[in-house]
PDB file of N, CA and C in Angstrom:
ATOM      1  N   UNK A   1      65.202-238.500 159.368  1.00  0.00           N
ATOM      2  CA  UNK A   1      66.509-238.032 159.792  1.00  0.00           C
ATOM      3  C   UNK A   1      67.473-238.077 158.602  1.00  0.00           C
ATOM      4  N   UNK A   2      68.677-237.099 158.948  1.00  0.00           N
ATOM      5  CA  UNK A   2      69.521-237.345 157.460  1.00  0.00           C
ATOM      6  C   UNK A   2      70.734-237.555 158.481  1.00  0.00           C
ATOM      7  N   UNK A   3      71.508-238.227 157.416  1.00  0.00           N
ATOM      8  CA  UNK A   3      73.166-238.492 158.372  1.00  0.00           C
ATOM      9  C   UNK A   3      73.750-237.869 157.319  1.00  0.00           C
ATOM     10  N   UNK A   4      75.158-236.786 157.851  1.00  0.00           N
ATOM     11  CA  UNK A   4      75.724-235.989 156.787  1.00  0.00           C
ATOM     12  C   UNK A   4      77.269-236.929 157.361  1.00  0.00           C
ATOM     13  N   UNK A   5      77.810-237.198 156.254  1.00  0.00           N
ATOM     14  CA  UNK A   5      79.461-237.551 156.869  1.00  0.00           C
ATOM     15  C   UNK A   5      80.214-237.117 155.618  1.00  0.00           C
ATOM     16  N   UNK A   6      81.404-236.764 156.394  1.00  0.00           N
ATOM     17  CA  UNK A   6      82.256-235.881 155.476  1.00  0.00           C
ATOM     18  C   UNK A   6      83.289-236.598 156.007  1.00  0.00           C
ATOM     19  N   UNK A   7      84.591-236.704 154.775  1.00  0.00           N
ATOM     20  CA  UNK A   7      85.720-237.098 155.293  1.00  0.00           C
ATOM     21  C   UNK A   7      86.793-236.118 154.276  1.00  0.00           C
ATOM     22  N   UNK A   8      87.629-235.961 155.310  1.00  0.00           N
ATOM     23  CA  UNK A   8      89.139-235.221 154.163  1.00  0.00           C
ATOM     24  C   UNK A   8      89.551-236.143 154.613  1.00  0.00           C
ATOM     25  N   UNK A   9      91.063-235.187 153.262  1.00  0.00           N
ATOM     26  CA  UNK A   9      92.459-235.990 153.485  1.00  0.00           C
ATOM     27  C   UNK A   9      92.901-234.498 153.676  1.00  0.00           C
ATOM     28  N   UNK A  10      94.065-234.052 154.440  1.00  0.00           N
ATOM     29  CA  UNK A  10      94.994-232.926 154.345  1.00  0.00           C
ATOM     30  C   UNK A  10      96.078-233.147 153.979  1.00  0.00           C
ATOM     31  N   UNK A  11      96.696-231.804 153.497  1.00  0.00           N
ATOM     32  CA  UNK A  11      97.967-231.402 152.863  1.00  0.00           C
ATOM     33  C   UNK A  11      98.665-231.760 154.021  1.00  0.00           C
ATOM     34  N   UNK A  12      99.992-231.845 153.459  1.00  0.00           N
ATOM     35  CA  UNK A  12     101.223-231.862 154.442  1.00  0.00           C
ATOM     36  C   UNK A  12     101.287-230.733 155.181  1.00  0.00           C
ATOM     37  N   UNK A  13     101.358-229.624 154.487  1.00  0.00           N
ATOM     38  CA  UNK A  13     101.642-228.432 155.078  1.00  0.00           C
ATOM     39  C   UNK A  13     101.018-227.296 154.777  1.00  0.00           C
ATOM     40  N   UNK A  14     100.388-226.521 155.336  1.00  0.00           N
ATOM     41  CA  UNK A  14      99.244-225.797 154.563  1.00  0.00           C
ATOM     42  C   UNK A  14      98.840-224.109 155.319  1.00  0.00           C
ATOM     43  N   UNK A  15      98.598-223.515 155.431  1.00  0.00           N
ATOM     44  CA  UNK A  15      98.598-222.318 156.130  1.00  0.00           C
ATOM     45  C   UNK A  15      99.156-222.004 157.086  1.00  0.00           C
ATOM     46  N   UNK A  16     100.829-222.184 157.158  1.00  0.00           N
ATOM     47  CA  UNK A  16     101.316-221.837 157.667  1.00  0.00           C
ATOM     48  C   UNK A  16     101.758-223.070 159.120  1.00  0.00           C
ATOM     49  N   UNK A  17     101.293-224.359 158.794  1.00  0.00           N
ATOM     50  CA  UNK A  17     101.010-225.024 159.841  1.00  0.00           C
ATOM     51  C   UNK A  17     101.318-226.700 159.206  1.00  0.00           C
ATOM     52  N   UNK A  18     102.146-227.620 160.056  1.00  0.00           N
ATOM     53  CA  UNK A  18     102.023-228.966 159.481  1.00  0.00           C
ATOM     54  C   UNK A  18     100.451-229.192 159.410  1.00  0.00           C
ATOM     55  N   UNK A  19     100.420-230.813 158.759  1.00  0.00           N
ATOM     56  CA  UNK A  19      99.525-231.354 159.014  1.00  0.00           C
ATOM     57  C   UNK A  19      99.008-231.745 160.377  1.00  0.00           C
ATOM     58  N   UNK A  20      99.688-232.521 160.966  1.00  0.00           N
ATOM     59  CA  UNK A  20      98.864-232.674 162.584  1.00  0.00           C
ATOM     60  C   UNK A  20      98.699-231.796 163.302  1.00  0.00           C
ATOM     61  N   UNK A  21      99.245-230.112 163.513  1.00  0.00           N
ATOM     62  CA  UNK A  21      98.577-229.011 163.524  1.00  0.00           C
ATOM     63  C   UNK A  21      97.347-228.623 163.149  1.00  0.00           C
ATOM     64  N   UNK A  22      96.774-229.037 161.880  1.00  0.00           N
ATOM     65  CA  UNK A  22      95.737-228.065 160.814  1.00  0.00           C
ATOM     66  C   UNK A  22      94.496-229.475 161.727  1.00  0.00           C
ATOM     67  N   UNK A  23      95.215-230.859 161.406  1.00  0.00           N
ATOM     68  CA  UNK A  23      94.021-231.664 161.640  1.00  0.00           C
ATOM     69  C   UNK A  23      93.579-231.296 163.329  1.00  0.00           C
ATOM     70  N   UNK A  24      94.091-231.039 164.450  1.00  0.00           N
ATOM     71  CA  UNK A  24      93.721-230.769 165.697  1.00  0.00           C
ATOM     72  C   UNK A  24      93.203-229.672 165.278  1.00  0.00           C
ATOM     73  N   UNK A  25      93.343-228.680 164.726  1.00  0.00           N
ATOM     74  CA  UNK A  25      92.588-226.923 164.858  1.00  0.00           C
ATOM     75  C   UNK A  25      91.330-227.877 164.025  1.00  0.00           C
ATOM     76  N   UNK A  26      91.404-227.949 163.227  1.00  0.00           N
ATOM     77  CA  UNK A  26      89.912-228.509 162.280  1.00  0.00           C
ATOM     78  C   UNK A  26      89.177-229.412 163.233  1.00  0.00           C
ATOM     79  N   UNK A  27      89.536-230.208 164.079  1.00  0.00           N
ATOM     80  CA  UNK A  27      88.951-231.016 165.129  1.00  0.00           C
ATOM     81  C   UNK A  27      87.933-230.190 166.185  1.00  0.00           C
ATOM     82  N   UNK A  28      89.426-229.433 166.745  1.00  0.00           N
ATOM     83  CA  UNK A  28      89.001-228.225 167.585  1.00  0.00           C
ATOM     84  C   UNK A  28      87.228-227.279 167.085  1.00  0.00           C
ATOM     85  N   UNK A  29      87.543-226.790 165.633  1.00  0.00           N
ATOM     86  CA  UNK A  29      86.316-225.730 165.406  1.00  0.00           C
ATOM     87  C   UNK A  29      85.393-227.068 165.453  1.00  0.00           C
ATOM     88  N   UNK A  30      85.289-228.174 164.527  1.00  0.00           N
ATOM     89  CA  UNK A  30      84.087-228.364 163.700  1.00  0.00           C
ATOM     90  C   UNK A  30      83.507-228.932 165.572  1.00  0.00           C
ATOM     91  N   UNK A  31      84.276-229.531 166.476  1.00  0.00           N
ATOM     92  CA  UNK A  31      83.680-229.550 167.978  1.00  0.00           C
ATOM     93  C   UNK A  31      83.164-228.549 168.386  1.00  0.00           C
ATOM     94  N   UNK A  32      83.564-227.318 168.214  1.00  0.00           N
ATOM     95  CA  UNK A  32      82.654-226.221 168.719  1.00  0.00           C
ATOM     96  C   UNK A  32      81.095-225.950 167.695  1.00  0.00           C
ATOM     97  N   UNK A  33      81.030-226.339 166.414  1.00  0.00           N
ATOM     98  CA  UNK A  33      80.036-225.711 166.683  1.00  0.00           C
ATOM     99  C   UNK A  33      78.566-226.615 166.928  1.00  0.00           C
ATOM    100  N   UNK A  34      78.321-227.265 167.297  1.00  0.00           N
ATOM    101  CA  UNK A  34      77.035-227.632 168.121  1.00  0.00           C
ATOM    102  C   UNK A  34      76.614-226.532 169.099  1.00  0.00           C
ATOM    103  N   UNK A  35      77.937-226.012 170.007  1.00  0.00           N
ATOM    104  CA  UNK A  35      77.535-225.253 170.581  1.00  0.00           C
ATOM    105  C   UNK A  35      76.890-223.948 170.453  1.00  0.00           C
ATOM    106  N   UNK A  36      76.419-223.598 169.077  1.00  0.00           N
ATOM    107  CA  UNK A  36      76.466-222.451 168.799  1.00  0.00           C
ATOM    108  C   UNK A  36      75.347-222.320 167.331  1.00  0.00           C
ATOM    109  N   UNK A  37      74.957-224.078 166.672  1.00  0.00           N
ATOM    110  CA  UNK A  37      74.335-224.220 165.470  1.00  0.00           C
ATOM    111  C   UNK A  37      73.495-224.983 166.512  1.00  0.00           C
ATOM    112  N   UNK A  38      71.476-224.747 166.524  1.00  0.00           N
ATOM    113  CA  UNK A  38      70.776-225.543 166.981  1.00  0.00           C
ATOM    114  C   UNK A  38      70.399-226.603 166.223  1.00  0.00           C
ATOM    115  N   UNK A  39      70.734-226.617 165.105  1.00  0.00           N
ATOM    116  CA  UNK A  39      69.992-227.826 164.403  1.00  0.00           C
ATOM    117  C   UNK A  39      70.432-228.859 163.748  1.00  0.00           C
ATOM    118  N   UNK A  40      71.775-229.243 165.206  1.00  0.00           N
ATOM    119  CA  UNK A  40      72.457-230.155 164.512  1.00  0.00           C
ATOM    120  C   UNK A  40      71.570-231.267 165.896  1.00  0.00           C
ATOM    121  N   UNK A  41      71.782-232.593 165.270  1.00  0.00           N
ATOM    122  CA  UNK A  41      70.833-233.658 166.786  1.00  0.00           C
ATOM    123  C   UNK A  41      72.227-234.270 167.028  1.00  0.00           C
ATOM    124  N   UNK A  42      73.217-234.445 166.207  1.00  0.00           N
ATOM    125  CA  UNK A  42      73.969-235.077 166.884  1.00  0.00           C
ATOM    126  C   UNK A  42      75.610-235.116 166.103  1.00  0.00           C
ATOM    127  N   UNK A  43      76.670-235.304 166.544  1.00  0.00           N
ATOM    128  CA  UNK A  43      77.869-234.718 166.153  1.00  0.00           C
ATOM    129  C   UNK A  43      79.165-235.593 166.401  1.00  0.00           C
ATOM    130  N   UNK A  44      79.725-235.981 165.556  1.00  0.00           N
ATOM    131  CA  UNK A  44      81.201-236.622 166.119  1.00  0.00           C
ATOM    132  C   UNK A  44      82.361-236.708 165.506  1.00  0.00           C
ATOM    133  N   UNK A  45      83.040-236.120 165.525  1.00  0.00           N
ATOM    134  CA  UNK A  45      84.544-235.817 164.848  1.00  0.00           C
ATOM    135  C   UNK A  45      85.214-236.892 165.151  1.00  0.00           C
ATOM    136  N   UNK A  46      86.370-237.452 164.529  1.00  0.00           N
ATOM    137  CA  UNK A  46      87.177-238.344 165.140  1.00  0.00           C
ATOM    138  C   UNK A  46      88.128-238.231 163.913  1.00  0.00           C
ATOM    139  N   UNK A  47      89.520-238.185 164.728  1.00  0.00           N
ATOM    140  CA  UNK A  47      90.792-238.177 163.704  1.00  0.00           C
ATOM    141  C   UNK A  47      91.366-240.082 163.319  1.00  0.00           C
ATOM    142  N   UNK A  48      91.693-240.318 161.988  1.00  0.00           N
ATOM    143  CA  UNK A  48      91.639-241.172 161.894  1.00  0.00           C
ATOM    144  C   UNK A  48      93.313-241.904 162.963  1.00  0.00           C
ATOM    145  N   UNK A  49      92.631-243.287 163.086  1.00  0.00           N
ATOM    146  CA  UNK A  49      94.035-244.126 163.283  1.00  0.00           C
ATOM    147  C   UNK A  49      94.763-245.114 162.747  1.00  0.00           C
ATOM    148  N   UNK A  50      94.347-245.043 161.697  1.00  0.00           N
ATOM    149  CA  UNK A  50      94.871-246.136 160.136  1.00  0.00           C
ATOM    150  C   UNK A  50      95.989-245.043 159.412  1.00  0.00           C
ATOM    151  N   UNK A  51      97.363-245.838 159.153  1.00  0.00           N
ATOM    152  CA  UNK A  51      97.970-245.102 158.481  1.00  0.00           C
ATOM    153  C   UNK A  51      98.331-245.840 157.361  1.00  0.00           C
ATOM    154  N   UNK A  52      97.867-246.277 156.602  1.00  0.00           N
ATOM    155  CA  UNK A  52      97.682-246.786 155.466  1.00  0.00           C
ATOM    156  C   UNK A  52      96.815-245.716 154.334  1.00  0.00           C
ATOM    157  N   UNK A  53      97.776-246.171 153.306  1.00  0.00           N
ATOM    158  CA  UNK A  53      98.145-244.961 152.372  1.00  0.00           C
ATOM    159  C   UNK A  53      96.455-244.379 152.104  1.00  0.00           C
ATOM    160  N   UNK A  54      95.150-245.561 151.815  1.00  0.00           N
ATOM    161  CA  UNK A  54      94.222-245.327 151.520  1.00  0.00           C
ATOM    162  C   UNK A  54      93.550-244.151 152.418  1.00  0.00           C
ATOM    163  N   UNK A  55      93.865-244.599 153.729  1.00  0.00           N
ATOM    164  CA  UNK A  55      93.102-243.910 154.911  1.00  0.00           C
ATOM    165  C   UNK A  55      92.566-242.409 154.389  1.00  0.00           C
ATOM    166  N   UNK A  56      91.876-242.120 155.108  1.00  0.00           N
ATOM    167  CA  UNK A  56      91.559-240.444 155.744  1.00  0.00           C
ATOM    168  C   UNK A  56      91.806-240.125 156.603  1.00  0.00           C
ATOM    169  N   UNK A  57      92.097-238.622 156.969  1.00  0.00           N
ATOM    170  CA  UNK A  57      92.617-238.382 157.989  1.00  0.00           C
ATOM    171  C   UNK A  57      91.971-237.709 158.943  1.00  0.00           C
ATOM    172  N   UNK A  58      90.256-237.180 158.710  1.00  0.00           N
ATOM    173  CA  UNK A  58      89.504-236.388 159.717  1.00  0.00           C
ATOM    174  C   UNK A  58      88.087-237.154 159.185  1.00  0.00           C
ATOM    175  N   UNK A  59      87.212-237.190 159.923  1.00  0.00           N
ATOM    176  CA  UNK A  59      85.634-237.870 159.701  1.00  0.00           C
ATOM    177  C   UNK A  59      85.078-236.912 160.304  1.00  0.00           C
ATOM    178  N   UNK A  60      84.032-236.404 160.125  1.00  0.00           N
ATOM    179  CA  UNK A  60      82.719-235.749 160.627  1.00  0.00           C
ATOM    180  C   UNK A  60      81.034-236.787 160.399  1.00  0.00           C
ATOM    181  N   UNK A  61      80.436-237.143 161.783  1.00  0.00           N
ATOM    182  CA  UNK A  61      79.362-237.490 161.260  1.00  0.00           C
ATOM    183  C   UNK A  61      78.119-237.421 162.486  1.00  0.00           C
ATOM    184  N   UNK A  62      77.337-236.964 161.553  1.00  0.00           N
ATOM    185  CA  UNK A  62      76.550-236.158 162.139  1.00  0.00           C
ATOM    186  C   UNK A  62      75.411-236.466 161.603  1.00  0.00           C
ATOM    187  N   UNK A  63      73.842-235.868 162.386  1.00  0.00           N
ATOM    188  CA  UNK A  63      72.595-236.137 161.704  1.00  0.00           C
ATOM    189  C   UNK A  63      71.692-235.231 162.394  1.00  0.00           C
ATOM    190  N   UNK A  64      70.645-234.583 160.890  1.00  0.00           N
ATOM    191  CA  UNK A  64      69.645-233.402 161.566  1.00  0.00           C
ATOM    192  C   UNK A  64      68.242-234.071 161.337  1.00  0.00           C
ATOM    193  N   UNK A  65      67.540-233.356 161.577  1.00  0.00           N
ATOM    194  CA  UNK A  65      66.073-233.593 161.715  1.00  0.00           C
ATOM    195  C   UNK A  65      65.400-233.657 160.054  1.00  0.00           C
ATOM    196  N   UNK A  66      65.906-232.897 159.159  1.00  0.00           N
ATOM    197  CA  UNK A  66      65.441-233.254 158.019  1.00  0.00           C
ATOM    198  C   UNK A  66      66.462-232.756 157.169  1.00  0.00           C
ATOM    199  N   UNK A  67      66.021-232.283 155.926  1.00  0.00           N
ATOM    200  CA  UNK A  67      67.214-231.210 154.991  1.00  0.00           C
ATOM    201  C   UNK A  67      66.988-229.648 155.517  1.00  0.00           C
ATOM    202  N   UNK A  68      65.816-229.432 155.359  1.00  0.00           N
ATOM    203  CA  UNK A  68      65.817-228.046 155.920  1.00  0.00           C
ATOM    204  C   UNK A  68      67.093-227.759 157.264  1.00  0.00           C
ATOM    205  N   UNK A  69      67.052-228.596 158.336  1.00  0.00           N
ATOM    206  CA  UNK A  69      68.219-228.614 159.609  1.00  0.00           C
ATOM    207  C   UNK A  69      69.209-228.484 158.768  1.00  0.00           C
ATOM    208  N   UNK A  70      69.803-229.402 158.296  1.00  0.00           N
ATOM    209  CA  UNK A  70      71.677-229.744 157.206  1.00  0.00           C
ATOM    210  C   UNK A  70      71.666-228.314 156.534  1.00  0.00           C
ATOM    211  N   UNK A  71      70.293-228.078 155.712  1.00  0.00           N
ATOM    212  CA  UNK A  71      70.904-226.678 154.521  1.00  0.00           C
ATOM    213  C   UNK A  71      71.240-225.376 155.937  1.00  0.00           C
ATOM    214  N   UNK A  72      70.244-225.029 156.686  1.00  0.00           N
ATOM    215  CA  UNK A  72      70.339-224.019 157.901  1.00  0.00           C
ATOM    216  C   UNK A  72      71.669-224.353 158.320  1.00  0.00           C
ATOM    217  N   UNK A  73      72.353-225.602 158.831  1.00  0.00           N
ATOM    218  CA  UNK A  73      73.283-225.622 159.590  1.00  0.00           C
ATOM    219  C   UNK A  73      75.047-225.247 158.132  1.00  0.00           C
ATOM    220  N   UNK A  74      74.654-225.917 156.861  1.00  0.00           N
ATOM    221  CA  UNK A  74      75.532-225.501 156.224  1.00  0.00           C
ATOM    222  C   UNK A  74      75.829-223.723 155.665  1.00  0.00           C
ATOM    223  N   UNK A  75      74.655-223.211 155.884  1.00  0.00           N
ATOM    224  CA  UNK A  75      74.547-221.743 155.951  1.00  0.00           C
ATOM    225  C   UNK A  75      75.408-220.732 156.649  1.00  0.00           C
ATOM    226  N   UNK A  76      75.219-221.723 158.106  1.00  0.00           N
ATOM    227  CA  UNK A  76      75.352-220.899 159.210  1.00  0.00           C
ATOM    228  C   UNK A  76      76.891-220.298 159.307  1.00  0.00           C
ATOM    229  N   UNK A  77      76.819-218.732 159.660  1.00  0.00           N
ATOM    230  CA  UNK A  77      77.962-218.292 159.429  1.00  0.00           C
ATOM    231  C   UNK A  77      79.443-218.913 160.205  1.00  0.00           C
ATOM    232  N   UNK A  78      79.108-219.589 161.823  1.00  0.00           N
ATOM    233  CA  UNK A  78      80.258-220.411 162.220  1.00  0.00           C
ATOM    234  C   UNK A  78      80.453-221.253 161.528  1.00  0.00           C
ATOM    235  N   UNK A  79      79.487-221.801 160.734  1.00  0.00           N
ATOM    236  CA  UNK A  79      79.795-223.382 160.366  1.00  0.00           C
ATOM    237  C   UNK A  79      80.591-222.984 158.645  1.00  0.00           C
ATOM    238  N   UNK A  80      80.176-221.748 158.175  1.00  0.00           N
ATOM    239  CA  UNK A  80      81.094-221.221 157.306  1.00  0.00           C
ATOM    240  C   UNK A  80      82.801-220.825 157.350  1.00  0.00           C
ATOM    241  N   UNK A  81      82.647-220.376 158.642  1.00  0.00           N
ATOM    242  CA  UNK A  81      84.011-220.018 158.624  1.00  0.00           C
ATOM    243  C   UNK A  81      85.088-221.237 158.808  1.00  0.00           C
ATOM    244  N   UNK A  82      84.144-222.557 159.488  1.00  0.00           N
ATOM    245  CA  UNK A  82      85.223-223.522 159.328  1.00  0.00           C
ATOM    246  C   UNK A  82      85.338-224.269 157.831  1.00  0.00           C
ATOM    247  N   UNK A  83      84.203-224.025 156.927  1.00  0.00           N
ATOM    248  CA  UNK A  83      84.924-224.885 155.482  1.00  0.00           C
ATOM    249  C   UNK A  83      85.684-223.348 154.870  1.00  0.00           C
ATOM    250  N   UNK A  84      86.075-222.508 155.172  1.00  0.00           N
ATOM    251  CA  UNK A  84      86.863-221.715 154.842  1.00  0.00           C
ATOM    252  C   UNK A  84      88.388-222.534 155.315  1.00  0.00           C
ATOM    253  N   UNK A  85      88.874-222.626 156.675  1.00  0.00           N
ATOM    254  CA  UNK A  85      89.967-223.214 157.342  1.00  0.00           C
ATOM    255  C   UNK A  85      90.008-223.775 156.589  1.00  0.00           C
ATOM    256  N   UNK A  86      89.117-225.044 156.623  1.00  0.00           N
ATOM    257  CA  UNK A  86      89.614-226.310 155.928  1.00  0.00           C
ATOM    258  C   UNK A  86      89.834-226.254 154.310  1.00  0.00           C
ATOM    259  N   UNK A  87      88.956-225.585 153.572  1.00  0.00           N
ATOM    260  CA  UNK A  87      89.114-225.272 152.031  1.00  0.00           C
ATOM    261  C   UNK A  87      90.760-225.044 151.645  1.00  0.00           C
ATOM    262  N   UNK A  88      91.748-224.133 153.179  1.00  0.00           N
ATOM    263  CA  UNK A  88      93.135-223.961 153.166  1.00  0.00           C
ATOM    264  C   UNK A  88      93.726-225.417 153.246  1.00  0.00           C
ATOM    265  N   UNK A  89      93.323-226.112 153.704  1.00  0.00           N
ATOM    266  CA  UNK A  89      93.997-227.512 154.338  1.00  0.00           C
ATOM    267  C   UNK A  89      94.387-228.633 153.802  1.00  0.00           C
ATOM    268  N   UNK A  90      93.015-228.650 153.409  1.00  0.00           N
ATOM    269  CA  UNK A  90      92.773-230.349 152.751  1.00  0.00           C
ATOM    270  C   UNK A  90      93.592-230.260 151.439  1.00  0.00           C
ATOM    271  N   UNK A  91      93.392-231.556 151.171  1.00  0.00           N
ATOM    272  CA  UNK A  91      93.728-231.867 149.997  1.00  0.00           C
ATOM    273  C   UNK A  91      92.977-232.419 149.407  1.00  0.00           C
ATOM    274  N   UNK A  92      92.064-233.232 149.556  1.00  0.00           N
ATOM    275  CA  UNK A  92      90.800-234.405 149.209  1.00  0.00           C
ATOM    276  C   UNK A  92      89.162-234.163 150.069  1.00  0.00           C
ATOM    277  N   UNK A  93      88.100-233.634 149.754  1.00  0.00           N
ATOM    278  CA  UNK A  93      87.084-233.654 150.771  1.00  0.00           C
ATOM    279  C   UNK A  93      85.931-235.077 149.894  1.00  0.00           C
ATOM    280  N   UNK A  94      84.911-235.838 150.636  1.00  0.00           N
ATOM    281  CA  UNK A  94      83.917-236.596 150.266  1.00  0.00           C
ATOM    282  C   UNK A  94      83.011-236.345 151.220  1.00  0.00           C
ATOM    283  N   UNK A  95      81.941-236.546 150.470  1.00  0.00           N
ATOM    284  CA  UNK A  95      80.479-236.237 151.495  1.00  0.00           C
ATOM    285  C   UNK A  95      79.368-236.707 150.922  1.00  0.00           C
ATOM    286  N   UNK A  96      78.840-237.763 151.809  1.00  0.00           N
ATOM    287  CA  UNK A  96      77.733-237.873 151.316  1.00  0.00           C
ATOM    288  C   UNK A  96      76.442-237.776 152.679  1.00  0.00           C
ATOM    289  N   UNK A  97      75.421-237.870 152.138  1.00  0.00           N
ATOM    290  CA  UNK A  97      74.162-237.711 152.704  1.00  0.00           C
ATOM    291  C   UNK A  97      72.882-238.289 152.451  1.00  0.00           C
ATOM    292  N   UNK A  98      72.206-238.807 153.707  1.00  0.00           N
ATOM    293  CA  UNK A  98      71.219-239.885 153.080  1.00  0.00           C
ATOM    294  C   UNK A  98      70.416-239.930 154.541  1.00  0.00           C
ATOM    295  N   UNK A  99      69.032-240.329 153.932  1.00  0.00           N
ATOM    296  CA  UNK A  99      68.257-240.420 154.499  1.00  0.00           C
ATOM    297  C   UNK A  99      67.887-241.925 155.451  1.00  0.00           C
ATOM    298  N   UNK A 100      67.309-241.549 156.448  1.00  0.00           N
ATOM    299  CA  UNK A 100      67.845-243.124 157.643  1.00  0.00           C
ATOM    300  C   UNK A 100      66.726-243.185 158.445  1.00  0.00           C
TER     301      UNK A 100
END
């Protein structure tokens, strides 16, 4: 199995939209797509609740069946159009990935 976790930080203000705007829409897509990518096993968004300066402000973490699942699911054209959104947003992205 691999676990993929990603964390931003977002801009204050960014396409047209505050920050606690951009972070609910980014919540919103990256929740939809399980519905729509088969080769994710498992999925969980959560906005952070630490407001301390270090914090982050969105987590993604998730885990597929091998790399082949993660590269297919980072391909996939829904799952493209949301690091497009967010590429507008953030300010800071980290990601790592590892085998479990």
């Amino acid at each position: 199995m691999i676990r993929h976790i990603v964390i931003w930080r977002f801009q204050e203000h960014a396409d047209g939209r505050t920050k606690s705007e951009n972070l609910l829409r980014a919540k919103s897509l990256l929740e939809a797509l399980p519905d729509t990518i088969p080769d994710i096993s498992m999925f969980e968004v959560a906005l952070n609740i630490d407001l301390t300066a270090d914090a982050a402000d969105l987590v993604l973490n998730s885990e597929f069946a091998s790399l082949r699942e993660l590269t297919a699911y980072q391909a996939h054209p829904d799952h493209q159009r949301v690091v497009e959104f967010l590429g507008k947003v953030k300010s800071e992205k980290r990601v790592i990935d590892y085998e479990f």
